[in-house]
Protein backbone atom coordinates (compact mmCIF):
# COMPACT_ATOMS: atom_id res chain seq x y z
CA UNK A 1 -15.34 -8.11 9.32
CA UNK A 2 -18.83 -8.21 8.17
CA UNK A 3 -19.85 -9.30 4.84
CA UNK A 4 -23.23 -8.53 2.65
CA UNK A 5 -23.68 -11.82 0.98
CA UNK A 6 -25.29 -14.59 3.72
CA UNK A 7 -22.39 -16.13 4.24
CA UNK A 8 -20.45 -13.07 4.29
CA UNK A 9 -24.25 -11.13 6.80
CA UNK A 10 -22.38 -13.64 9.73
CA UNK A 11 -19.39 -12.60 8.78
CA UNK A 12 -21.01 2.03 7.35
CA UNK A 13 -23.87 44.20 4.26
CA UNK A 14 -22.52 46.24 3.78
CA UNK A 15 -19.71 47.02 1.81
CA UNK A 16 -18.68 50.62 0.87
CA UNK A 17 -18.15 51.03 -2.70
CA UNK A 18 -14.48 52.20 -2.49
CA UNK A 19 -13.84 49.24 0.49
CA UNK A 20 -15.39 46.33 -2.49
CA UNK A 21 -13.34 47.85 -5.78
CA UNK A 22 -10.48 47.40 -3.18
CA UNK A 23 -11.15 43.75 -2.46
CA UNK A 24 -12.46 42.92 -6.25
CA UNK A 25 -8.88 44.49 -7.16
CA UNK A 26 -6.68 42.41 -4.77
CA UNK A 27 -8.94 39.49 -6.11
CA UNK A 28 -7.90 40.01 -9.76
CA UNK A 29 -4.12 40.46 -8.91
CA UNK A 30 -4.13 37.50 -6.89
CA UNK A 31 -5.78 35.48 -9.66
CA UNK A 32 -2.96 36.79 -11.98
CA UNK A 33 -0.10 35.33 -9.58
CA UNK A 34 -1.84 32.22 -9.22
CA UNK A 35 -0.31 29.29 -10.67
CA UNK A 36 -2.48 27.87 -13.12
CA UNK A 37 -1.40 24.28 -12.37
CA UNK A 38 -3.73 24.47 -8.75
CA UNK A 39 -6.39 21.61 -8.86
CA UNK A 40 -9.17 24.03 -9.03
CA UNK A 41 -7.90 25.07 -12.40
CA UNK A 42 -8.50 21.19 -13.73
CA UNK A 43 -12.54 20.79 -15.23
CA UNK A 44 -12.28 17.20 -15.18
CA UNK A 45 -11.39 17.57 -11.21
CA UNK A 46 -14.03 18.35 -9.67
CA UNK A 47 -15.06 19.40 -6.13
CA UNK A 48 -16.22 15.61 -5.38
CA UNK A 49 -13.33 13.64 -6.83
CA UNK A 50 -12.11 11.79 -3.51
CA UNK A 51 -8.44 13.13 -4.53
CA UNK A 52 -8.76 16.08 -5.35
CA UNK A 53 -7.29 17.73 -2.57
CA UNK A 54 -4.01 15.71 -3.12
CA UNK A 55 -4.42 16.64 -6.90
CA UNK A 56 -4.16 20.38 -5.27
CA UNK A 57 -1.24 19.51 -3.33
CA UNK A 58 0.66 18.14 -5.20
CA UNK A 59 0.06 20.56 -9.12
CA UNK A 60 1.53 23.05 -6.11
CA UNK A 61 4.43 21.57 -5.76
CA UNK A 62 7.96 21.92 -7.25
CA UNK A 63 9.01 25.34 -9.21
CA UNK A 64 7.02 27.39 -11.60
CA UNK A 65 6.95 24.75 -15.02
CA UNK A 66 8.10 22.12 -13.58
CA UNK A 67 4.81 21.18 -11.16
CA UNK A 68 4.40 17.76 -9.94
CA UNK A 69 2.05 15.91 -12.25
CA UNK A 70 1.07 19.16 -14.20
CA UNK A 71 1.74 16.81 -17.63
CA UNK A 72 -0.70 18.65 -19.61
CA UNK A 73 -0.14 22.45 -18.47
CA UNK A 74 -3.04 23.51 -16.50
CA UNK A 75 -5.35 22.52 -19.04
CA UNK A 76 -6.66 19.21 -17.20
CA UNK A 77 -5.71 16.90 -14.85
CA UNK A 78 -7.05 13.14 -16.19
CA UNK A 79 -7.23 11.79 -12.82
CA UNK A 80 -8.93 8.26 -14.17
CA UNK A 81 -5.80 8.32 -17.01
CA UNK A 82 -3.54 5.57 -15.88
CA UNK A 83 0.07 7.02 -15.16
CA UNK A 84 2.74 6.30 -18.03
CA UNK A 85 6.19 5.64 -16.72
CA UNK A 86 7.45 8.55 -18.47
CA UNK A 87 5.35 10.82 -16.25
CA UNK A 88 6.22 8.89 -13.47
CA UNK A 89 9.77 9.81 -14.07
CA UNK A 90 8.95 13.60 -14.41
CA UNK A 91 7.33 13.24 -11.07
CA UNK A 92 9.87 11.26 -9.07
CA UNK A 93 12.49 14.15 -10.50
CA UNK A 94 10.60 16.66 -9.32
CA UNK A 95 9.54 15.18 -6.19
CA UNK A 96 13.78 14.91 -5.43
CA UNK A 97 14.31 18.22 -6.50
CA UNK A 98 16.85 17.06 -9.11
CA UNK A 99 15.34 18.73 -12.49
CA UNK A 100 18.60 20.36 -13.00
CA UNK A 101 21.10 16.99 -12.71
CA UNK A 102 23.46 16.75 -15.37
CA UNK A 103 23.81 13.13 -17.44
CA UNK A 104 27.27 13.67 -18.08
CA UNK A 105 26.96 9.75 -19.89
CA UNK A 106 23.16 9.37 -20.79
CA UNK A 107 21.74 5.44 -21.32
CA UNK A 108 20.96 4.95 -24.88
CA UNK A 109 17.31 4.02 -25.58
CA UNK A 110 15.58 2.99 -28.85
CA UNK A 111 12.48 3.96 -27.20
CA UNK A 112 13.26 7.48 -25.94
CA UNK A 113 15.13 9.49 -28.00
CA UNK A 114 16.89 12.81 -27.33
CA UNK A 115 14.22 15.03 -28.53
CA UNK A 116 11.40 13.13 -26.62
CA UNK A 117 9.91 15.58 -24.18
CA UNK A 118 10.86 13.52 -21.26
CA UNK A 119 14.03 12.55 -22.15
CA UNK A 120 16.03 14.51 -19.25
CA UNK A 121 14.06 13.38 -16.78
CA UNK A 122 13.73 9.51 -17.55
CA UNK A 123 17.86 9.69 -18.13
CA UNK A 124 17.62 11.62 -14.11
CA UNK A 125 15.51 9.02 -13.23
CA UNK A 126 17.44 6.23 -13.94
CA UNK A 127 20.88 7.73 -13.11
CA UNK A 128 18.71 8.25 -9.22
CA UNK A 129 17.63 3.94 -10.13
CA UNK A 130 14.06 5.24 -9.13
CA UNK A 131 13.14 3.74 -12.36
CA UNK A 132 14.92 1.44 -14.58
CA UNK A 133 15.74 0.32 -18.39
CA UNK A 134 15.38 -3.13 -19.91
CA UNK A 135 17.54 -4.49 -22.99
CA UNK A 136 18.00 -0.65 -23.88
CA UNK A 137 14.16 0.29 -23.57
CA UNK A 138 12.21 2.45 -21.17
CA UNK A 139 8.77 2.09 -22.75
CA UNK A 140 7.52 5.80 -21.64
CA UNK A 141 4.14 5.31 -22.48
CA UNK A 142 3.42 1.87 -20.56
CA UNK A 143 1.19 2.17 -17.85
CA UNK A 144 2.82 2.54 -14.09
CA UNK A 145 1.51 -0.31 -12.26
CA UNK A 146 0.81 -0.26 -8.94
CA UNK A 147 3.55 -2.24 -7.11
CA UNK A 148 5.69 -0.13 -9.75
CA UNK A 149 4.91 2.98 -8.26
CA UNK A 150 4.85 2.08 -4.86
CA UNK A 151 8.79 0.98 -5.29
CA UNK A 152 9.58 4.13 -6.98
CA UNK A 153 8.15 5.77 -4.71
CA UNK A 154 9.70 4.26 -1.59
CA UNK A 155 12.98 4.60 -3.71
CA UNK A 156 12.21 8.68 -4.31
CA UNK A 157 12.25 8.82 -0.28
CA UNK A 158 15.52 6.58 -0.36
CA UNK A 159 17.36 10.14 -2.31
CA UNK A 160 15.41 12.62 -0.49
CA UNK A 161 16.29 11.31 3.12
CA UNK A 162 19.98 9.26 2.40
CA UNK A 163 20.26 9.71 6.16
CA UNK A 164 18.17 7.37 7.30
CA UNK A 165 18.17 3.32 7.36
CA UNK A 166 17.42 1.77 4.37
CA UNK A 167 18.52 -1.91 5.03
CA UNK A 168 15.21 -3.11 4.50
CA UNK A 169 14.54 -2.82 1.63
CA UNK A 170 16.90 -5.19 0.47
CA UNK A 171 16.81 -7.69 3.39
CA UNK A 172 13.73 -7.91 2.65
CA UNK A 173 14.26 -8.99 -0.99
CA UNK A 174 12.37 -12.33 -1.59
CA UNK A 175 15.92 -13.61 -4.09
CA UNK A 176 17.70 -13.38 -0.98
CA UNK A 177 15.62 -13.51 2.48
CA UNK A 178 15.54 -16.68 4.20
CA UNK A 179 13.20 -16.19 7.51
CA UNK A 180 14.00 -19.96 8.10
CA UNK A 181 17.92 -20.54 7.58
CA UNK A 182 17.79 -21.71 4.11
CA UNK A 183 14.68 -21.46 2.93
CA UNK A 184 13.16 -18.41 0.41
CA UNK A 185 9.96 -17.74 0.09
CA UNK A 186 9.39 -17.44 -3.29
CA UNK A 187 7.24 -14.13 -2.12
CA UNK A 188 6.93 -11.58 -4.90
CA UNK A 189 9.77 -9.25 -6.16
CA UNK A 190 7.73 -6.13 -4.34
CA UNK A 191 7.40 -7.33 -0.96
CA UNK A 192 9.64 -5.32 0.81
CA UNK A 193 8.72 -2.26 -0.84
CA UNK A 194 4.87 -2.93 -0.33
CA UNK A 195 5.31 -3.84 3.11
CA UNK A 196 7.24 -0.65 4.00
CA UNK A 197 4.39 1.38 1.40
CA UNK A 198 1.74 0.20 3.74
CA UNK A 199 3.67 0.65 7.02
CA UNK A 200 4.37 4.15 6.18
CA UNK A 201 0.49 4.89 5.11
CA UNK A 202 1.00 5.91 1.45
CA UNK A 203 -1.87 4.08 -0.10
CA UNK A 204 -5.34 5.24 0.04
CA UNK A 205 -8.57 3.05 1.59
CA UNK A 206 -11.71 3.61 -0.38
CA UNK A 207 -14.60 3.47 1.31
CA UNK A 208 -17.01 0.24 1.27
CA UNK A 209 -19.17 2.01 -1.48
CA UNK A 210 -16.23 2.33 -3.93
CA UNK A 211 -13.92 -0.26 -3.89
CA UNK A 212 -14.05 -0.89 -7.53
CA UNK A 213 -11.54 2.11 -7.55
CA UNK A 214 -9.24 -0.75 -5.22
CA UNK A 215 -5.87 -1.32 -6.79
CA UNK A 216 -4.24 -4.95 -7.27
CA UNK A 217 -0.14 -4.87 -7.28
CA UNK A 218 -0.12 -5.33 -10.74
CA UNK A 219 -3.39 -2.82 -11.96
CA UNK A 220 -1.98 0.14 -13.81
CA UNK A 221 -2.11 2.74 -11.45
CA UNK A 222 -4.48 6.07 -11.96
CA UNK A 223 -2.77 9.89 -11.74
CA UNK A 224 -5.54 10.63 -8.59
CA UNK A 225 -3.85 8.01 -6.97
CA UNK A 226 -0.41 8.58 -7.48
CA UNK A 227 -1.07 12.21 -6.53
CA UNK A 228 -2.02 10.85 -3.25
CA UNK A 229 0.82 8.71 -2.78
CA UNK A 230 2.87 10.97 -3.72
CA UNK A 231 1.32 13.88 -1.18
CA UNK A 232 1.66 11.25 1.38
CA UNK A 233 5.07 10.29 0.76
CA UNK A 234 6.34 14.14 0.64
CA UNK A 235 4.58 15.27 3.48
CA UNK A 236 5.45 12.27 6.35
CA UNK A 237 7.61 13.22 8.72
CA UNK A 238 11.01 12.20 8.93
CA UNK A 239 10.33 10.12 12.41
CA UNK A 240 8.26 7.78 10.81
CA UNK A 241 10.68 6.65 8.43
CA UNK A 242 12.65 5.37 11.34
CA UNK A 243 9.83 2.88 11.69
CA UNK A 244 11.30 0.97 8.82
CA UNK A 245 14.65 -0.27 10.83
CA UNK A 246 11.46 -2.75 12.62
CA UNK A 247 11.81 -4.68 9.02
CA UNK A 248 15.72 -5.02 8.94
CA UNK A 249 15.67 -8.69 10.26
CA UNK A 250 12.36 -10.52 9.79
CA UNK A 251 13.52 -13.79 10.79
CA UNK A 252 11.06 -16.69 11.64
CA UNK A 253 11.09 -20.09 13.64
CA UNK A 254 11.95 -23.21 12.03
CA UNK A 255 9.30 -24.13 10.11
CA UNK A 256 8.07 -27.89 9.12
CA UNK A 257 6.95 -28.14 5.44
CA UNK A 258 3.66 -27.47 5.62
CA UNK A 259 4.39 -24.04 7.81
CA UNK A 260 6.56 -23.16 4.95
CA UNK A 261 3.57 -24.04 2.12
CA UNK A 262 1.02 -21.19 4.22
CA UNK A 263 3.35 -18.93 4.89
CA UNK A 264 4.85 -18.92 1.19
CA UNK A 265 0.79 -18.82 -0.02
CA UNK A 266 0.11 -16.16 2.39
CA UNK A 267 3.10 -13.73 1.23
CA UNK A 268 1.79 -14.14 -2.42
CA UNK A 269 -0.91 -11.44 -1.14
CA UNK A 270 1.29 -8.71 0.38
CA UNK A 271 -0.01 -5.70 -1.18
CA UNK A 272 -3.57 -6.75 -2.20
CA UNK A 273 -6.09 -4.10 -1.59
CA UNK A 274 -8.50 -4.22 1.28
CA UNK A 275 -12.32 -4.65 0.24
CA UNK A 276 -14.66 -5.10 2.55
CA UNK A 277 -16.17 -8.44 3.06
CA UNK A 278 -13.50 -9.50 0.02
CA UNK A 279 -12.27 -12.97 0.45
CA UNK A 280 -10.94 -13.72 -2.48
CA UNK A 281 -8.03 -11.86 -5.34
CA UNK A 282 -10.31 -11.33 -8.22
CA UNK A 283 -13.37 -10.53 -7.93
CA UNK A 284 -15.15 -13.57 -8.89
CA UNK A 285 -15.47 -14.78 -4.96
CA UNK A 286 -17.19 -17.88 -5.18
CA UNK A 287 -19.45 -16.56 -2.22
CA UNK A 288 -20.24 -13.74 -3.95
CA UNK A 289 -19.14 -11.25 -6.89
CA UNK A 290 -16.74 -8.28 -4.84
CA UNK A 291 -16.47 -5.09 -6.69
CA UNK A 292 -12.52 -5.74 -6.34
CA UNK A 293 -10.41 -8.41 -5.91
CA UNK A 294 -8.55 -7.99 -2.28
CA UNK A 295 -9.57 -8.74 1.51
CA UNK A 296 -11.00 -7.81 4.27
CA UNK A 297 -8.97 -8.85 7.37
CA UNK A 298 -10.93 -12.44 8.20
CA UNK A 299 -11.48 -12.85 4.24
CA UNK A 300 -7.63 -12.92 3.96
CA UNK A 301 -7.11 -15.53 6.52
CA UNK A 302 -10.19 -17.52 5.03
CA UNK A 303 -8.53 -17.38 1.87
CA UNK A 304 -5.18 -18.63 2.86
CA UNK A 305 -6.80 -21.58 5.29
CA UNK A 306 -10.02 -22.60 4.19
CA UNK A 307 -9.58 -22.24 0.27
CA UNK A 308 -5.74 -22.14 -0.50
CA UNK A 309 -5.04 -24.77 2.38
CA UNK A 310 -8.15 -26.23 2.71
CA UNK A 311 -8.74 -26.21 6.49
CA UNK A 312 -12.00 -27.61 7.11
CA UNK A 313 -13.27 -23.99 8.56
CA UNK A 314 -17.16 -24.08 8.67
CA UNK A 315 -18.81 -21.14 6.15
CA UNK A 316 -20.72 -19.85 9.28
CA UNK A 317 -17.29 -18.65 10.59
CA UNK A 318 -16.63 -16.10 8.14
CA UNK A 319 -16.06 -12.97 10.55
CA UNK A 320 -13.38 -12.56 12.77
CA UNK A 321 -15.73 -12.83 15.62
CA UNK A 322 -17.34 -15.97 15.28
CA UNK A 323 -13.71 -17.29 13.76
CA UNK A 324 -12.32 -16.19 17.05
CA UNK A 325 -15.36 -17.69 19.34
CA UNK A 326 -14.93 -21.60 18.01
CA UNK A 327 -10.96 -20.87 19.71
CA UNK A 328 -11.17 -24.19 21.44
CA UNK A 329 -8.79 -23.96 23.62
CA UNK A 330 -7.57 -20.53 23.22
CA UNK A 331 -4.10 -19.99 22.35
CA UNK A 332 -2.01 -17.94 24.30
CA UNK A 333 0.46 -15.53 23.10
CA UNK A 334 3.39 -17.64 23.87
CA UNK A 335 1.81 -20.48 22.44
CA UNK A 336 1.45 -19.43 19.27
CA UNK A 337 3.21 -21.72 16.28
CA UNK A 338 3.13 -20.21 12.82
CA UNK A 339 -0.09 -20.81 11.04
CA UNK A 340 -2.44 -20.31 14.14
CA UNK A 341 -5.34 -17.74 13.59
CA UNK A 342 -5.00 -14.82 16.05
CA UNK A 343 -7.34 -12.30 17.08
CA UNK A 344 -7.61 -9.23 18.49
CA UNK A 345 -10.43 -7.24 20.66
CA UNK A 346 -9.87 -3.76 22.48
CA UNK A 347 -9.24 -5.57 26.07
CA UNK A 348 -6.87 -7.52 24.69
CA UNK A 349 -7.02 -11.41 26.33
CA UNK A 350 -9.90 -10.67 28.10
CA UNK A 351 -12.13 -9.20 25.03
CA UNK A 352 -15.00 -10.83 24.65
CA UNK A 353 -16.02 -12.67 21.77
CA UNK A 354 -18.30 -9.66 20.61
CA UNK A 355 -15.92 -7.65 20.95
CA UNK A 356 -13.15 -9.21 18.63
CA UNK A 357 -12.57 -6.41 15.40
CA UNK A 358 -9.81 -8.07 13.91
CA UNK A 359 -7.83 -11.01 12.72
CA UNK A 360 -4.96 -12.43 11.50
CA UNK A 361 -2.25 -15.21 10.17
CA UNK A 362 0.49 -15.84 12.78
CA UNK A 363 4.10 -16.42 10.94
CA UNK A 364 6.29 -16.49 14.06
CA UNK A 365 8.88 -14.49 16.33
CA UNK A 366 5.99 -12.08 16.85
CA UNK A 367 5.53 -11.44 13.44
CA UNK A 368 1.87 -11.90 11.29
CA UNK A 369 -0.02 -11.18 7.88
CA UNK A 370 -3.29 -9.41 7.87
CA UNK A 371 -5.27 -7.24 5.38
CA UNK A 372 -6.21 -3.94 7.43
CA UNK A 373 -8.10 -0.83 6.24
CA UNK A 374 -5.59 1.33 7.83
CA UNK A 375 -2.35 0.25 5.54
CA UNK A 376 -5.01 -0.60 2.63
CA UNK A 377 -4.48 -4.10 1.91
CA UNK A 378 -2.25 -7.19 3.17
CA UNK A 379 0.59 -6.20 5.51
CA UNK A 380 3.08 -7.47 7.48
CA UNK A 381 3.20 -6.59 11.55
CA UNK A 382 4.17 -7.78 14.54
CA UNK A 383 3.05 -8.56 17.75
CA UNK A 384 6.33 -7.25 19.50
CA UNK A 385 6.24 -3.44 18.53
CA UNK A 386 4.79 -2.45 22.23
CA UNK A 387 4.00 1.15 20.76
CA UNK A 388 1.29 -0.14 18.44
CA UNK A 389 -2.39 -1.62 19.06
CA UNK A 390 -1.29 -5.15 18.07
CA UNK A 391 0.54 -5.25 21.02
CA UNK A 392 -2.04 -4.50 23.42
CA UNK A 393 -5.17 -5.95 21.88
CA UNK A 394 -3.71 -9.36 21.26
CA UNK A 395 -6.74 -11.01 22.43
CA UNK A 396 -5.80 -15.30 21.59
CA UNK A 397 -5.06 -17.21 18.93
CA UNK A 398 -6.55 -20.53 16.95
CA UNK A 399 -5.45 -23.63 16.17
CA UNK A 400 -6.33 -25.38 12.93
CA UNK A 401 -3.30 -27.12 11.96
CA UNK A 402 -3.20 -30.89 12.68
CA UNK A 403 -0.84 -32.56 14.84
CA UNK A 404 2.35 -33.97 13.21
CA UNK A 405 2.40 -30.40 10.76
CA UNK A 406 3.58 -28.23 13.52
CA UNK A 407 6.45 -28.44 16.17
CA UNK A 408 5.27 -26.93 19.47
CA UNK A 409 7.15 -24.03 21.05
């Protein structure tokens, strides 16, 4: 991907009377049905606010009173407001329809007494374990972070659709996944649940021109976002969540040690937003200030090789092109070891170096790590799903490891 800094520049007329008091009447009627929870309703939305057709979609949502993020009843919106979890919980219950549950035995919370206004629906909420308690406190009016609403999220879907498989989510779970027979990863607590957020699309891009609106896993997530994760999540079909049985054994090679240290470093990142030309996790890039910490899809791979492993990758071979050009030799798909660089162009192994638009961080059995635009950040994928681009525009992969820190396939 390109970047803007100069290491980064190597590297987007009639009416009748009768026929218009008529119309002007079925206007005012329809106004009076309205519900008054519709985006358009909110002054502090307004017609340019990137989610504000989400923001529609989603104050339309669930029964009259009880609309999905209408918190403060029509009267405005707050999209920039960071979500509390208590909200959250009101949302999640609505989203599963379950308003009405009964609690027959209801947790007992310092924090969140009977008479709080969201008492039902944190109680619903937790009996559903979208949303939990710690040492007898729910803390309503903490900030949602990110990662935190993507798992309660994914978990929402979990009681809307029981019917479909579920298993990764917890085979996925860093405190017990070993890829490599007895080894853990030490990845973070929200990698399965970010990895199947970004497979299924919930989380929005920005464009290059705002990506200071990009989210970390652990930023306190915005209403206008979850109102887009949320319209995303409700309206997927029920085929794509059948995509998610591709995570249910994510097994890798045997790995020597320092296989183990990249792809341990490289999991750290699952979930970081993409930024264009962003190379490093804050935004204090050392080539260059980024409105966002996050990644573009060579900055991730420089940032787990050439700065967190310290690969001796030259500074002129910031974009995936010219990464994929100094490919001497080229590795071929079966070839591959964990830790190689691999690249893709649109004719696949006979792209030309031009024509490369993407790259990536092998980990092995097909699978890789990249930061894409289209799942917003650092994913996982793999190389084997023959339905999806990867698969076809495999183009060859790079060698930077040093002999003795690899076993050959």
């Amino acid at each position: 991907m390109k970047s803007p800094s100069p290491i980064r520049q190597a590297a987007a007329a009639a009416i009748g009377a009768a026929a218009l008091g008529a119309l002007l009447l079925l206007a005012a009627l329809a106004a009076l049905a309205a519900p008054i929870a519709r985006a358009q309703t909110y002054s502090d939305v307004p017609k340019g606010q990137w989610a504000r057709s989400a923001i529609d979609w989603v104050t339309d949502y669930g029964p009259d009173g009880n609309k999905l993020l209408d918190d403060y009843h029509g009267v405005a919106f707050k999209p920039d407001q960071a979500i509390t979890r208590a909200q959250l919980a009101r949302a999640l219950v609505i989203a599963c329809g379950r308003q009405s549950d009964d609690v027959p035995v209801p947790v007992t919370l310092a924090d969140v007494p009977p008479e709080h206004p969201y008492w039902l629906d944190i109680q619903v909420a937790i009996k559903l374990r979208l949303l939990s308690a710690t040492k007898g406190e729910f803390h309503p009016d903490q900030a949602a972070m990110a990662w935190q609403v993507d798992r309660a999220v994914m978990r929402t879907l979990k009681v809307i659709h029981p019917e479909k498989d579920w298993t990764m989510l917890t085979a996925l779970y860093p405190k017990t996944w070993e890829p490599d027979t007895g080894w853990k990863t030490g990845a973070p607590q929200y990698l399965s649940s970010e990895a199947a957020a970004r497979f299924l699309g919930l989380r929005f891009n920005h464009p290059a021109t705002a990506d200071a609106q990009e989210l970390s896993p652990r930023d306190a997530m915005g209403r206008d976002e979850v109102a887009y994760i949320l319209r995303a999540a409700l309206s997927l079909p029920t085929w794509r969540l059948d995509g998610l049985k591709r995570f249910n054994a994510v097994t890798l090679p045997a790995l020597s040690d320092r296989q183990k240290q990249i792809v341990a470093f490289a999991l750290k990142y699952v979930g970081y937003p993409y930024v264009w030309a962003g190379e490093y996790p804050t935004p204090d890039s050392p080539y260059g200030a980024q409105a966002h910490g996050g990644f573009d899809c060579s900055g991730f791979v420089w940032w787990v090789m050439k700065i967190g492993m310290r690969y001796p990758i030259p500074d002129a071979q910031r974009t995936a092109a010219h990464m994929a050009g100094a490919a001497k030799p080229r590795i071929t798909r079966a070839k591959l070891v964990p830790g190689d660089l691999i690249f893709f162009g649109s004719s696949g192994p006979t792209s030309t170096v031009a024509s490369i638009y993407h790259a990536g961080l092998y980990l092995g059995n097909g699978w890789f790590i990249h930061s894409t635009g289209s799942a917003d950040g650092v994913s996982l994928s793999s190389l084997n799903w023959t339905d999806w681009t990867w698969h076809h525009d495999f183009a060859w992969g790079r060698r930077v490891l040093k002999s003795g820190e690899f076993t050959a396939p």
